[in-house]
PDB file of N, CA and C in Angstrom:
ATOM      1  N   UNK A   1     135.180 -44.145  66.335  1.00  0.00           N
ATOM      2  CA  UNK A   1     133.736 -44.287  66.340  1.00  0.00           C
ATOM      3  C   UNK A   1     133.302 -45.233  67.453  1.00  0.00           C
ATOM      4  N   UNK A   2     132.164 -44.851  68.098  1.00  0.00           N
ATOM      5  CA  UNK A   2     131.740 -46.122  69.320  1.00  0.00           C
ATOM      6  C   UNK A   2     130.684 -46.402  68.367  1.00  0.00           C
ATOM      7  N   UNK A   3     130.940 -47.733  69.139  1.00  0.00           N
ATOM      8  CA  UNK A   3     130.098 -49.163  68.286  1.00  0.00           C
ATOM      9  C   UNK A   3     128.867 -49.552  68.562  1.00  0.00           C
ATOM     10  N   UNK A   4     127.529 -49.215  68.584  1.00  0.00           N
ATOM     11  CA  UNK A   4     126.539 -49.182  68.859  1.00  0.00           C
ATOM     12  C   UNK A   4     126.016 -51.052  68.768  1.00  0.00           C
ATOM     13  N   UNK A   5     125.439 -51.238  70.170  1.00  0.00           N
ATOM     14  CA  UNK A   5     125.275 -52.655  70.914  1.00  0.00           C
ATOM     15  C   UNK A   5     123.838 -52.703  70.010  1.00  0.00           C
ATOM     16  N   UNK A   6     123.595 -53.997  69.455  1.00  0.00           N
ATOM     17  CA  UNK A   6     122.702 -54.053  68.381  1.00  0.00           C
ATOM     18  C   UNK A   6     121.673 -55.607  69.120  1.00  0.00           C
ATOM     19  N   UNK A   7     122.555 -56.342  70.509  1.00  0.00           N
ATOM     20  CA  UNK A   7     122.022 -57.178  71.193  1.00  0.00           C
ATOM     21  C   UNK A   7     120.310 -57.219  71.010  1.00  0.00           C
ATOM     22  N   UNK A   8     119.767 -55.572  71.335  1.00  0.00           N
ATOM     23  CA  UNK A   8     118.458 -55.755  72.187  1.00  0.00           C
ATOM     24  C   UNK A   8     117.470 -56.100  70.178  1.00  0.00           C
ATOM     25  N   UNK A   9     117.768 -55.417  69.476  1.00  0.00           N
ATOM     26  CA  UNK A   9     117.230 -55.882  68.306  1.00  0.00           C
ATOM     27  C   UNK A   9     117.386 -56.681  67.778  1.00  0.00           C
ATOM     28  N   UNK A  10     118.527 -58.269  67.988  1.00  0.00           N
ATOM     29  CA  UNK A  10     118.400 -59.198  67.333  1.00  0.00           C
ATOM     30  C   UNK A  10     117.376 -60.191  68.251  1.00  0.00           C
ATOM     31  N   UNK A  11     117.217 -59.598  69.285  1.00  0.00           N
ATOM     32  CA  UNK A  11     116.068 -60.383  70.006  1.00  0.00           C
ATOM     33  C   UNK A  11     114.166 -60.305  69.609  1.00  0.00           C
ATOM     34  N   UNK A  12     114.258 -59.366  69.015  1.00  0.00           N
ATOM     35  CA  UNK A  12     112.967 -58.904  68.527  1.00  0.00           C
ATOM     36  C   UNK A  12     112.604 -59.759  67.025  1.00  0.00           C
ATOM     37  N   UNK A  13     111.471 -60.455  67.226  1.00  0.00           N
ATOM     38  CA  UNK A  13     111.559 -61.095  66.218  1.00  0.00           C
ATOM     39  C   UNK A  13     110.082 -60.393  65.292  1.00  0.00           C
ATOM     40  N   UNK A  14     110.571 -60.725  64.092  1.00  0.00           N
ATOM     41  CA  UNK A  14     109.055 -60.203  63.223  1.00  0.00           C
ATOM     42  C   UNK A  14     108.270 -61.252  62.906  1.00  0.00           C
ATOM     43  N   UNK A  15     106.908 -60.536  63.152  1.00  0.00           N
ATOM     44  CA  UNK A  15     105.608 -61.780  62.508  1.00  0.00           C
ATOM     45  C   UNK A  15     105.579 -62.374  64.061  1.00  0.00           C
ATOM     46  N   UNK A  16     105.322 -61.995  65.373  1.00  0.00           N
ATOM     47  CA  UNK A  16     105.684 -62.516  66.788  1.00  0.00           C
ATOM     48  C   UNK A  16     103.961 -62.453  67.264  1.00  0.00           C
ATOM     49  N   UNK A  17     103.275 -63.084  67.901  1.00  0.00           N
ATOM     50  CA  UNK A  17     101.711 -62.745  68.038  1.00  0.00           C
ATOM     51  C   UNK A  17     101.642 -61.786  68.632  1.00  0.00           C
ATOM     52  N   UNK A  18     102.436 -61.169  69.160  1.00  0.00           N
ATOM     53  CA  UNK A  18     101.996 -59.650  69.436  1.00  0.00           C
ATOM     54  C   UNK A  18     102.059 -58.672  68.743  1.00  0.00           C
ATOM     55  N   UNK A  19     102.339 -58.846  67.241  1.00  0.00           N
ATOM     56  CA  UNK A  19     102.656 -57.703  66.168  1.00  0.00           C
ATOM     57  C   UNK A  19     101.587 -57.608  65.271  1.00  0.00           C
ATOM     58  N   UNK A  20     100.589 -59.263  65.280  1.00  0.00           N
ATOM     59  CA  UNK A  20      99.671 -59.352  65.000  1.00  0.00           C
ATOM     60  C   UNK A  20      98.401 -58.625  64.780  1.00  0.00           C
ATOM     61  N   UNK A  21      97.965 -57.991  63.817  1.00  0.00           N
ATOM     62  CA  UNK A  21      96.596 -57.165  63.664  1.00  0.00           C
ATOM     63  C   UNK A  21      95.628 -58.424  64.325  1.00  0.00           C
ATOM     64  N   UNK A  22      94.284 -57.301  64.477  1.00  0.00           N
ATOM     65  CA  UNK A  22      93.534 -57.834  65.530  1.00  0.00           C
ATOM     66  C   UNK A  22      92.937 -58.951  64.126  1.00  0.00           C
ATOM     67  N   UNK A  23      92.585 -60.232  64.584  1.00  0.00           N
ATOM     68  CA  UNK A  23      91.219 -60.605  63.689  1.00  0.00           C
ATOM     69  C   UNK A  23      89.978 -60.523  63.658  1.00  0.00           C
ATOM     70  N   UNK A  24      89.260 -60.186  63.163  1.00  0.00           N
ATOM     71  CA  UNK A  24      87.659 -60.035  62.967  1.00  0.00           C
ATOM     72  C   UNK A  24      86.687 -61.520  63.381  1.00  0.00           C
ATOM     73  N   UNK A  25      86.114 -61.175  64.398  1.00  0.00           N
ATOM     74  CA  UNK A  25      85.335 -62.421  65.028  1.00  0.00           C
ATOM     75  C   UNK A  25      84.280 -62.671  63.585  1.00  0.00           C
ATOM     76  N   UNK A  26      83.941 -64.278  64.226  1.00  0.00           N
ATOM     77  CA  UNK A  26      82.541 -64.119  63.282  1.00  0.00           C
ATOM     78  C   UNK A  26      81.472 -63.312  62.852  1.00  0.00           C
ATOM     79  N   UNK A  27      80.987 -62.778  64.114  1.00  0.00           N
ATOM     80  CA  UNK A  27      80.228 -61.471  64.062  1.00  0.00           C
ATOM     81  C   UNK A  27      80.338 -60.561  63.471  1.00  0.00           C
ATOM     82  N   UNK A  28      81.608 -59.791  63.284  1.00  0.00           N
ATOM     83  CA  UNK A  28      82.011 -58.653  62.366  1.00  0.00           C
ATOM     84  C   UNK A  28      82.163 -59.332  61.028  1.00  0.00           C
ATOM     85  N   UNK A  29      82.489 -60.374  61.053  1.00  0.00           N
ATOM     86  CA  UNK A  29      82.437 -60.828  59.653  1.00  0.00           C
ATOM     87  C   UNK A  29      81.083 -60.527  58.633  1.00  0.00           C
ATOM     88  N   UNK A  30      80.485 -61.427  59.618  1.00  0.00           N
ATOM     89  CA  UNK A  30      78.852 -61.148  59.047  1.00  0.00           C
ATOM     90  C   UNK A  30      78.071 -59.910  58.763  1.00  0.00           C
ATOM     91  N   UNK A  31      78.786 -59.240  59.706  1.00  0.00           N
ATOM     92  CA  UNK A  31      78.282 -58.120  59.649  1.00  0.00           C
ATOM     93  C   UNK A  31      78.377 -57.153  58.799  1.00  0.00           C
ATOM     94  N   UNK A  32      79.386 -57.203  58.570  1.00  0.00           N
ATOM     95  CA  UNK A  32      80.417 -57.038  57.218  1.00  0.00           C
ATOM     96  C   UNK A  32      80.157 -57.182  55.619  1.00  0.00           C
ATOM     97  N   UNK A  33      79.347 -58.777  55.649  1.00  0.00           N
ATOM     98  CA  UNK A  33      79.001 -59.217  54.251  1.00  0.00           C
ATOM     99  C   UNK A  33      77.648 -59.241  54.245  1.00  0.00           C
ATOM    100  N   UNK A  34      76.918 -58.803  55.095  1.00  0.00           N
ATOM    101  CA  UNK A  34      75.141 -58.849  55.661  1.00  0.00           C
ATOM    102  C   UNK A  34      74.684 -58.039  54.391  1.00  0.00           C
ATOM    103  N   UNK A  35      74.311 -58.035  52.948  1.00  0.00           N
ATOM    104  CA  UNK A  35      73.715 -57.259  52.400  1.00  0.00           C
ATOM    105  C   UNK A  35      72.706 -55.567  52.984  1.00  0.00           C
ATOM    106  N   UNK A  36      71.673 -56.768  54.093  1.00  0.00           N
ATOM    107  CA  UNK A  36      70.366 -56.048  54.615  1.00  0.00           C
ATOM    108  C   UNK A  36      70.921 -54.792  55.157  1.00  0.00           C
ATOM    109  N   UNK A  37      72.223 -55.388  56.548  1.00  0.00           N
ATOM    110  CA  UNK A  37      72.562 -54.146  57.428  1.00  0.00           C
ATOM    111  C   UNK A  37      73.210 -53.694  56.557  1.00  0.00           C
ATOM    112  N   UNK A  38      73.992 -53.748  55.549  1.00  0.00           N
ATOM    113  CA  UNK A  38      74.588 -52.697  55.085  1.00  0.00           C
ATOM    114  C   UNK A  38      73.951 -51.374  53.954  1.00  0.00           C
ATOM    115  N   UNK A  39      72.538 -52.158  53.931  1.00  0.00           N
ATOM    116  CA  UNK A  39      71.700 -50.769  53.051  1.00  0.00           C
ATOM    117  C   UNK A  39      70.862 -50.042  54.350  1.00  0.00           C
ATOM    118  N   UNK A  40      70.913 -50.955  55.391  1.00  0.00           N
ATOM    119  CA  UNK A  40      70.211 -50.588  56.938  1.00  0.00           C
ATOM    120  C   UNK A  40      71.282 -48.940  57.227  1.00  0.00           C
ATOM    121  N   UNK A  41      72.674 -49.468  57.249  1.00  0.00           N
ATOM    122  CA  UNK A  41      73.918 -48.538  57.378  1.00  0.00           C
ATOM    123  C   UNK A  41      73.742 -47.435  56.321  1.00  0.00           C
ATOM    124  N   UNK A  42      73.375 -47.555  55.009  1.00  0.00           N
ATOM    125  CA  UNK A  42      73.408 -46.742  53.911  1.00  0.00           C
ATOM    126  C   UNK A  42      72.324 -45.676  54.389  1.00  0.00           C
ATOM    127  N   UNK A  43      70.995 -46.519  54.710  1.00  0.00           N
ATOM    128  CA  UNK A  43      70.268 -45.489  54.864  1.00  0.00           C
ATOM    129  C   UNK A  43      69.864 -44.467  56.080  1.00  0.00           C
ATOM    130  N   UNK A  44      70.867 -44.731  56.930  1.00  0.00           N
ATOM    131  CA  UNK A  44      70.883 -44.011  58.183  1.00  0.00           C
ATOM    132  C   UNK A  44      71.806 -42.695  57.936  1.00  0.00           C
ATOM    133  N   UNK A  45      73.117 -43.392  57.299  1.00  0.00           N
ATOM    134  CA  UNK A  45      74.095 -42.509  57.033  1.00  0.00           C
ATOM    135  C   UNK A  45      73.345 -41.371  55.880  1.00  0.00           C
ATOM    136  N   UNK A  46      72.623 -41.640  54.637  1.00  0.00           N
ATOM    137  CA  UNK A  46      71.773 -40.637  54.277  1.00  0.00           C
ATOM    138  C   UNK A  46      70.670 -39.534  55.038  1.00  0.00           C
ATOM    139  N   UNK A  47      70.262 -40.036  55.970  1.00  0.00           N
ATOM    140  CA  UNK A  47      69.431 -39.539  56.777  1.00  0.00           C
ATOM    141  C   UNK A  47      70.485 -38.577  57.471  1.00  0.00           C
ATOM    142  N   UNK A  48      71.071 -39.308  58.329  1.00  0.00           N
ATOM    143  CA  UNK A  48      72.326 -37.642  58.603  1.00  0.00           C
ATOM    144  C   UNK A  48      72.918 -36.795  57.614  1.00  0.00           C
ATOM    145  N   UNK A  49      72.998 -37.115  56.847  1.00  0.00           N
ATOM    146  CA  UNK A  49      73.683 -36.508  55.821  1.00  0.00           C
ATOM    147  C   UNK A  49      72.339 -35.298  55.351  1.00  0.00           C
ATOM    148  N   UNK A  50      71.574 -35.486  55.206  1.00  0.00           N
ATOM    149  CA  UNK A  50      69.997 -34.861  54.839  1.00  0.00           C
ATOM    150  C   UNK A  50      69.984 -34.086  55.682  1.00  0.00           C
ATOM    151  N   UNK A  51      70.075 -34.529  57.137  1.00  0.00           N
ATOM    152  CA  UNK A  51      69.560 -33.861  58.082  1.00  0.00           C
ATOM    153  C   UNK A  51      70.700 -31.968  58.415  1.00  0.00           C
ATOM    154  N   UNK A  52      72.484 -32.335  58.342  1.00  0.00           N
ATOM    155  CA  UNK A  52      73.217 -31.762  58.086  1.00  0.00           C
ATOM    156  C   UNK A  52      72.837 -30.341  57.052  1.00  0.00           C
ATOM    157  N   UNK A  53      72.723 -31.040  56.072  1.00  0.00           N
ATOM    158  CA  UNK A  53      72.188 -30.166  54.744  1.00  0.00           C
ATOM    159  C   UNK A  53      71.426 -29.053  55.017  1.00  0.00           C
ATOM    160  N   UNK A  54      70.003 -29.767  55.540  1.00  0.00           N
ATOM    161  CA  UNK A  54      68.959 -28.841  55.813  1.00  0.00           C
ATOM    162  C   UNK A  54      69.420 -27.793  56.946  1.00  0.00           C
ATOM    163  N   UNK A  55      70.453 -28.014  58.248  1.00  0.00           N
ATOM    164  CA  UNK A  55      70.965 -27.134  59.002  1.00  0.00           C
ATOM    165  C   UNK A  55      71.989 -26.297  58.579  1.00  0.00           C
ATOM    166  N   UNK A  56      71.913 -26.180  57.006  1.00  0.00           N
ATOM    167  CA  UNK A  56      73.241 -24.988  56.943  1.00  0.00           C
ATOM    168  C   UNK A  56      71.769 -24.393  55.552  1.00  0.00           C
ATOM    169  N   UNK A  57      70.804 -24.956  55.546  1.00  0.00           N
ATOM    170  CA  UNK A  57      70.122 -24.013  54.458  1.00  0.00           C
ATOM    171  C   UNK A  57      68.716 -23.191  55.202  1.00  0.00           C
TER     172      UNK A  57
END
């Protein structure tokens, strides 16, 4: 059997800041927990959704 060189993966380390998911700035945060924009978001997304509807009836 040949012995497969395992070198290049003990170099790779886990949890490294480049493996890192992105973090959410303040902004998206807020934006995020904003009550207002998110019924602002609700009611736009209804409005397409309406609008869809009426183009297949």
């Amino acid at each position: 059997m040949a012995s497969v060189d395992h070198s290049i993966e003990k170099n790779i380390k886990a949890y490294e800041p480049s493996f890192e998911a992105m973090v959410p700035t303040p902004f998206v945060k807020f934006m995020r927990t904003c009550v207002i924009w998110q019924f602002i978001r609700f009611v736009i997304i209804n409005i397409k959704m309406i609008m869809v509807v009426q183009k297949s009836h």
